[in-house]
N, C-alpha and C. Protein backbone atom coordinates (compact mmCIF):
# COMPACT_ATOMS: atom_id res chain seq x y z
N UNK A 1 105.46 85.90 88.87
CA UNK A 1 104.99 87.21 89.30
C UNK A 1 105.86 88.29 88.68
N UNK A 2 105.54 89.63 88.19
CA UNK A 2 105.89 90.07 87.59
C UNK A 2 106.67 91.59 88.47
N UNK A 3 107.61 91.68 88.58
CA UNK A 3 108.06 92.67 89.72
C UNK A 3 109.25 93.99 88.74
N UNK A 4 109.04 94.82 89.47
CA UNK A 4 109.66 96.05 89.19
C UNK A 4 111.16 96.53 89.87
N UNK A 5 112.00 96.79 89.37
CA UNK A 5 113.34 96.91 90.26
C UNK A 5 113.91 98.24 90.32
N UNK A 6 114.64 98.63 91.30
CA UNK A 6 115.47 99.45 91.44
C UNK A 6 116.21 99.31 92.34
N UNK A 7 117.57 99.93 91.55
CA UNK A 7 118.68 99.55 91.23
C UNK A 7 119.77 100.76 92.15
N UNK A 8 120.34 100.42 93.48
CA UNK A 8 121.43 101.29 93.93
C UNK A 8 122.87 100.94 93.35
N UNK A 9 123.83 101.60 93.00
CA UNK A 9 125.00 101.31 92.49
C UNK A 9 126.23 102.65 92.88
N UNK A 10 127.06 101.84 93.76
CA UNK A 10 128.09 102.58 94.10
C UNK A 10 129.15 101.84 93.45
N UNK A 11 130.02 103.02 92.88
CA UNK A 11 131.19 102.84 92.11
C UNK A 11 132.29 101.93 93.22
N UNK A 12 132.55 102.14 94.39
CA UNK A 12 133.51 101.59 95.29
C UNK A 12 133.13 100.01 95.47
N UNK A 13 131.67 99.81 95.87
CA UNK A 13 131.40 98.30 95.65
C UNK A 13 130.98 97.79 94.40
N UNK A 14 131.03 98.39 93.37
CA UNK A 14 130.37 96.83 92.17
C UNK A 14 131.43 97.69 90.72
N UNK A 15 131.85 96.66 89.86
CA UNK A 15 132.31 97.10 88.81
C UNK A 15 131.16 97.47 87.88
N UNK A 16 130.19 96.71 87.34
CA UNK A 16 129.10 97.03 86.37
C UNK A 16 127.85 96.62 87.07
N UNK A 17 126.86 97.67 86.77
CA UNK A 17 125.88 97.37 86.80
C UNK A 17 125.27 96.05 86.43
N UNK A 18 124.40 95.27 87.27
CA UNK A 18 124.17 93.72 87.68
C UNK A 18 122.84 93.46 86.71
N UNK A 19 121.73 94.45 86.20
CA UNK A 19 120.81 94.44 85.57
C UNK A 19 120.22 95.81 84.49
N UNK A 20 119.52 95.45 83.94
CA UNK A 20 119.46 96.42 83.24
C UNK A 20 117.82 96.90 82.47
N UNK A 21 117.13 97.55 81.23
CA UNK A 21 115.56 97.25 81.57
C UNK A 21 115.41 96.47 81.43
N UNK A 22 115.70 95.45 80.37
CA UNK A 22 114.55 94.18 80.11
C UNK A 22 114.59 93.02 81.44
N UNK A 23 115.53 93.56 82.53
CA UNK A 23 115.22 92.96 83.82
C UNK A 23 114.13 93.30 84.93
N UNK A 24 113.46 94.76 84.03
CA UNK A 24 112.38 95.41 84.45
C UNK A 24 112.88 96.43 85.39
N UNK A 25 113.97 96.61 85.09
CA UNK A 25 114.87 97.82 85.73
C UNK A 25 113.78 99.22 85.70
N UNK A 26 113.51 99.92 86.23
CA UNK A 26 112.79 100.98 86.03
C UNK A 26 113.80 102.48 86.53
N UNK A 27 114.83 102.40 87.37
CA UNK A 27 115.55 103.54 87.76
C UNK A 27 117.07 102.46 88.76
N UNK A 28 117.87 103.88 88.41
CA UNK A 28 119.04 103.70 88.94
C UNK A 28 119.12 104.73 90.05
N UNK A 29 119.98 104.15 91.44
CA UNK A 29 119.91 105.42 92.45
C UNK A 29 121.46 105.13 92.52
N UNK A 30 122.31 105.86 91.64
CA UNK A 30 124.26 106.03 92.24
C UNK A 30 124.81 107.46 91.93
N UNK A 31 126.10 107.14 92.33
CA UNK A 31 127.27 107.86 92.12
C UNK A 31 127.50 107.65 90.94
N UNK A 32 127.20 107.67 89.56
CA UNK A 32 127.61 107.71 88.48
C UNK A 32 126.21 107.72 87.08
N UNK A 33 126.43 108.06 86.17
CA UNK A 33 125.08 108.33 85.53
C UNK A 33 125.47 106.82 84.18
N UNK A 34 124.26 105.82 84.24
CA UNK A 34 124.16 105.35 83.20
C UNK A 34 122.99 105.47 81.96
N UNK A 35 123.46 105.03 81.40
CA UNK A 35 122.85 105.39 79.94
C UNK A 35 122.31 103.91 79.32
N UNK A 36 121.15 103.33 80.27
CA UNK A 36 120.93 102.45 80.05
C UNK A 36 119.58 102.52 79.34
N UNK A 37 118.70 103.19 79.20
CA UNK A 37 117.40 103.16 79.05
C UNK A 37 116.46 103.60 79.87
N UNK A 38 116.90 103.82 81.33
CA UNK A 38 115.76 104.28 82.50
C UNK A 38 116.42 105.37 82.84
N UNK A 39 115.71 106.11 84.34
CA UNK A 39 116.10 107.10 84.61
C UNK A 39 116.99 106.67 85.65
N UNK A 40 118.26 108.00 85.88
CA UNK A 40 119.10 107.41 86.65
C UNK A 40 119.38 108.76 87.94
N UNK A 41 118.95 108.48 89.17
CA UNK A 41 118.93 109.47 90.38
C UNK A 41 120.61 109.61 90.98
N UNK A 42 120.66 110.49 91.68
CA UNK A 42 122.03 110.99 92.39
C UNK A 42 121.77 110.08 93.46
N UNK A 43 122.45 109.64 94.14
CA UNK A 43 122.42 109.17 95.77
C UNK A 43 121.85 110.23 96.48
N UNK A 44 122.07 110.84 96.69
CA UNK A 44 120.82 112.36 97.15
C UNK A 44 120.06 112.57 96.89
N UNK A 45 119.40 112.48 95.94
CA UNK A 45 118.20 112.76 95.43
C UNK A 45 116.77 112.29 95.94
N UNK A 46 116.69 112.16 96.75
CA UNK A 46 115.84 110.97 96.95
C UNK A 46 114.16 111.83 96.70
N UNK A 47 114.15 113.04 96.71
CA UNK A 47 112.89 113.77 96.22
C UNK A 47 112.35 113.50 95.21
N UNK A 48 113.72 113.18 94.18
CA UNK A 48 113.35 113.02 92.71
C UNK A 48 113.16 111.91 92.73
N UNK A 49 113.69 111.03 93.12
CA UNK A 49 113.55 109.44 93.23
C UNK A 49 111.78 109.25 93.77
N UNK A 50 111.79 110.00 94.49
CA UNK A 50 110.29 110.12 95.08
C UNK A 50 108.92 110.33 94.25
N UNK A 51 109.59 111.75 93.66
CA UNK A 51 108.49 112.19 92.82
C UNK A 51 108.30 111.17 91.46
N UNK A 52 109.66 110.69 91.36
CA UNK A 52 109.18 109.28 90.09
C UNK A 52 108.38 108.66 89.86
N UNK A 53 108.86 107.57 90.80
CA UNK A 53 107.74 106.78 91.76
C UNK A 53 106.23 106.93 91.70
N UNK A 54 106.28 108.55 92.46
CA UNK A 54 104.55 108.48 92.61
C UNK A 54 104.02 109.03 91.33
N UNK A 55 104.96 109.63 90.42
CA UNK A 55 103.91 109.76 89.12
C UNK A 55 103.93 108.60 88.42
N UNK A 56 105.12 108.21 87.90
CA UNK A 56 104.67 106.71 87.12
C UNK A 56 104.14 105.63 87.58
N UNK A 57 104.03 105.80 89.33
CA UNK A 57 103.23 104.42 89.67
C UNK A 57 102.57 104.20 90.62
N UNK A 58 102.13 105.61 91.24
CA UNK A 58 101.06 105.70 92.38
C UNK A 58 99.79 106.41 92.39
N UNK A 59 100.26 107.20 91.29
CA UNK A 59 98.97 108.15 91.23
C UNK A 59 98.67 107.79 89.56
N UNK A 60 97.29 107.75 89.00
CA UNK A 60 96.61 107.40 88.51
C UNK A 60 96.74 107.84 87.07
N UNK A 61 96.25 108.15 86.17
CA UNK A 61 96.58 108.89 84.82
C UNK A 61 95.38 110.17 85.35
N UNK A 62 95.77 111.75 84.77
CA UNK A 62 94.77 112.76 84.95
C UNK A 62 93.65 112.34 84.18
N UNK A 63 92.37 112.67 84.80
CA UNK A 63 91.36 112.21 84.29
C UNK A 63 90.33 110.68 84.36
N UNK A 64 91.55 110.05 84.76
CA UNK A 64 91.16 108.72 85.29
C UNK A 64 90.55 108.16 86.38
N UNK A 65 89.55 107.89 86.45
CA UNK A 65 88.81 107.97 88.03
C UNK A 65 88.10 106.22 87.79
N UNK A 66 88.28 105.27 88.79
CA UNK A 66 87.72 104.06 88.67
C UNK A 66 87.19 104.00 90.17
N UNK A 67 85.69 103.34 90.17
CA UNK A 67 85.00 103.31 91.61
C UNK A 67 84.33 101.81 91.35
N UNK A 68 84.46 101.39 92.65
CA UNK A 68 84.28 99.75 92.49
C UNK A 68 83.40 100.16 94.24
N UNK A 69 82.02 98.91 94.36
CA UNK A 69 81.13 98.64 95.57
C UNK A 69 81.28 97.30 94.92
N UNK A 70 80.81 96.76 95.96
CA UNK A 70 80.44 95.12 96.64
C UNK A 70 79.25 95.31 97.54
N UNK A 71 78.35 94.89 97.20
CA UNK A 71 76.75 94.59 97.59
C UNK A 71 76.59 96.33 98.15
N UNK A 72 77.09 96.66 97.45
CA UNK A 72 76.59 98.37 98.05
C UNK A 72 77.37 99.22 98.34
N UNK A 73 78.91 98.55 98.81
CA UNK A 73 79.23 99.04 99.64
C UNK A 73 80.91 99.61 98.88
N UNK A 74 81.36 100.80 99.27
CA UNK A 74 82.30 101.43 98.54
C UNK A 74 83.27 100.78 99.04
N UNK A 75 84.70 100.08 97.59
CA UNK A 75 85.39 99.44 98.39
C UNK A 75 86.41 100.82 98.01
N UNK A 76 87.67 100.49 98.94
CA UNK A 76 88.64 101.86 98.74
C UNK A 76 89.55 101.45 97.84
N UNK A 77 90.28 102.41 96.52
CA UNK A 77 91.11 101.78 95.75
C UNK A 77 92.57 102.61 95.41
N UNK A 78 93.51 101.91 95.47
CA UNK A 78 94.94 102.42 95.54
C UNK A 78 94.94 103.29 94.00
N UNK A 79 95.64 104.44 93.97
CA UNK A 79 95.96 104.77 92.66
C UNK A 79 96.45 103.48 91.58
N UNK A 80 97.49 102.70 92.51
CA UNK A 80 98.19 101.69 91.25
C UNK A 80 96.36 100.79 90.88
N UNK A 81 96.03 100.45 91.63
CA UNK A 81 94.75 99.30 91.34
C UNK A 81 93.62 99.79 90.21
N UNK A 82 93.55 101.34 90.78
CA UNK A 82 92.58 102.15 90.04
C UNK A 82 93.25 102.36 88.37
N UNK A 83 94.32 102.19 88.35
CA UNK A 83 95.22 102.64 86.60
C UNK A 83 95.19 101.01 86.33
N UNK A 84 95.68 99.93 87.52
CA UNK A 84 95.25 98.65 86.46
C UNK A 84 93.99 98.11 86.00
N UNK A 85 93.32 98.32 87.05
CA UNK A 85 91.86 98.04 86.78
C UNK A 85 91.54 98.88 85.69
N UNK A 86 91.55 100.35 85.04
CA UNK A 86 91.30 100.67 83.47
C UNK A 86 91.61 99.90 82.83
N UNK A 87 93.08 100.02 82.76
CA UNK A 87 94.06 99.91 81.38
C UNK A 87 93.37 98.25 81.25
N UNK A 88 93.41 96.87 81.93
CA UNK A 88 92.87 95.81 81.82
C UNK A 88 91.75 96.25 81.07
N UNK A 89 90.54 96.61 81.82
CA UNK A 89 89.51 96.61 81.28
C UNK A 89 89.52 96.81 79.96
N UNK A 90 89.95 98.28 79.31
CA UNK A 90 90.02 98.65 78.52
C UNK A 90 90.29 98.19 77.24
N UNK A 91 91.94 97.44 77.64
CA UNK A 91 92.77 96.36 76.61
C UNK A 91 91.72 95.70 76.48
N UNK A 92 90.66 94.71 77.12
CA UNK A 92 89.83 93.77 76.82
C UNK A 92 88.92 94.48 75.68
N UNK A 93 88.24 95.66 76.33
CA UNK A 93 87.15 96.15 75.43
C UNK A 93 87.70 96.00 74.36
N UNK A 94 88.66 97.10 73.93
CA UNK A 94 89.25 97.45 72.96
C UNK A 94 89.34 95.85 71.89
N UNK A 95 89.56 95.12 71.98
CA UNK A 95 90.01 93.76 71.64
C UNK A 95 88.09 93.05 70.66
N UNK A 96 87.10 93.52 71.36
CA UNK A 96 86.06 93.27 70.82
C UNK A 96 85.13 94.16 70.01
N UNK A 97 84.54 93.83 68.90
CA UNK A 97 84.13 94.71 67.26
C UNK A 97 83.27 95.76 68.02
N UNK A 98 83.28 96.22 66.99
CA UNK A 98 82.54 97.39 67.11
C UNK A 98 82.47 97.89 69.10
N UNK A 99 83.61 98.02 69.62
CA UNK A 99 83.53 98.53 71.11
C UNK A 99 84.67 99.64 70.95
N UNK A 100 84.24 100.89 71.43
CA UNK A 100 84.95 102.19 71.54
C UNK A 100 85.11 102.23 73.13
N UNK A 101 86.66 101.94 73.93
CA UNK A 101 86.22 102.00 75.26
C UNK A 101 86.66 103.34 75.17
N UNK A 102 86.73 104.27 74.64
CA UNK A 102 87.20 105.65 74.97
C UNK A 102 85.73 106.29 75.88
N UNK A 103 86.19 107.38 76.71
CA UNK A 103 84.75 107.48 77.89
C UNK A 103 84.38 106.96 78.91
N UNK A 104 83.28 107.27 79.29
CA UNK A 104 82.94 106.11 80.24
C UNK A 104 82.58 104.69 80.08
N UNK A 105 83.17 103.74 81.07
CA UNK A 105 82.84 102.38 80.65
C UNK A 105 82.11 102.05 82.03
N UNK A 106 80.93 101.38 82.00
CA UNK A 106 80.53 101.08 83.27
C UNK A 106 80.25 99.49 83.40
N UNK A 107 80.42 98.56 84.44
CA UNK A 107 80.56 97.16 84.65
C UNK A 107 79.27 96.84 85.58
N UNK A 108 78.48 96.00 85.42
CA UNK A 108 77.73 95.36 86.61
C UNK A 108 77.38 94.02 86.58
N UNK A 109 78.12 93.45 87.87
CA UNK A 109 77.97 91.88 87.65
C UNK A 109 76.44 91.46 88.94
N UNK A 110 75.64 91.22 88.28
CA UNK A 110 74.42 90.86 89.26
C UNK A 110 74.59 89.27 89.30
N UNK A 111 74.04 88.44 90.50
CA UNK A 111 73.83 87.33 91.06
C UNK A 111 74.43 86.58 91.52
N UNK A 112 74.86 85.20 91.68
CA UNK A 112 75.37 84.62 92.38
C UNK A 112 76.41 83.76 92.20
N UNK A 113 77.56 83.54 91.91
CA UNK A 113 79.04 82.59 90.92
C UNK A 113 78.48 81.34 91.36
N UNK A 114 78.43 80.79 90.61
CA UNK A 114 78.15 79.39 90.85
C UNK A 114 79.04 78.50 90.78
């Protein structure tokens, strides 16, 4: 499973930082600023730490709107689900000739899985 980290680091308990990105590090929250590759928050900060968060990974890309029903019926979809469900789709289209997924792409699976 593929998971996302962040990283608290106080100078009084740890000598070096324990991970770093290619551990899928995405942010640092300490008392000291590293220069590792991600972004790195104050221990206070936690607004900014906040506002991170929900732009790189809660709210959706501008412009991006994905709507999914089941036999009719509207199911509800998280910003993160609604940006994976594109970007998947998309990567796939994209991958087969002559397909431009730029625009609208629309899906309909009729009948019964057998």
């Amino acid at each position: 499973m593929f998971s996302l980290r962040l990283r608290s680091f106080r100078r009084e308990r740890h000598q070096e930082l324990l991970c770093g990105k290619e551990d899928n590090l995405i942010a640092i929250v300490s008392d000291q600023t590293f220069k590792v590759g991600v972004p790195c928050f104050d221990l206070e900060d936690m607004k900014g730490l906040s506002d991170f968060i929900e732009k790189e990974y809660l709210k959706p890309e501008k412009g991006k709107e994905v709507s999914l029903s089941v036999a009719g019926k509207p199911i509800p979809l998280s910003p993160f689900v609604m940006d994976f469900m594109a970007k998947t789709i998309r990567g796939m289209l994209s991958a087969l000739k002559g397909c431009d997924p730029a625009g609208r792409v629309e899906i309909r699976i009729d009948g019964e899985e057998k």
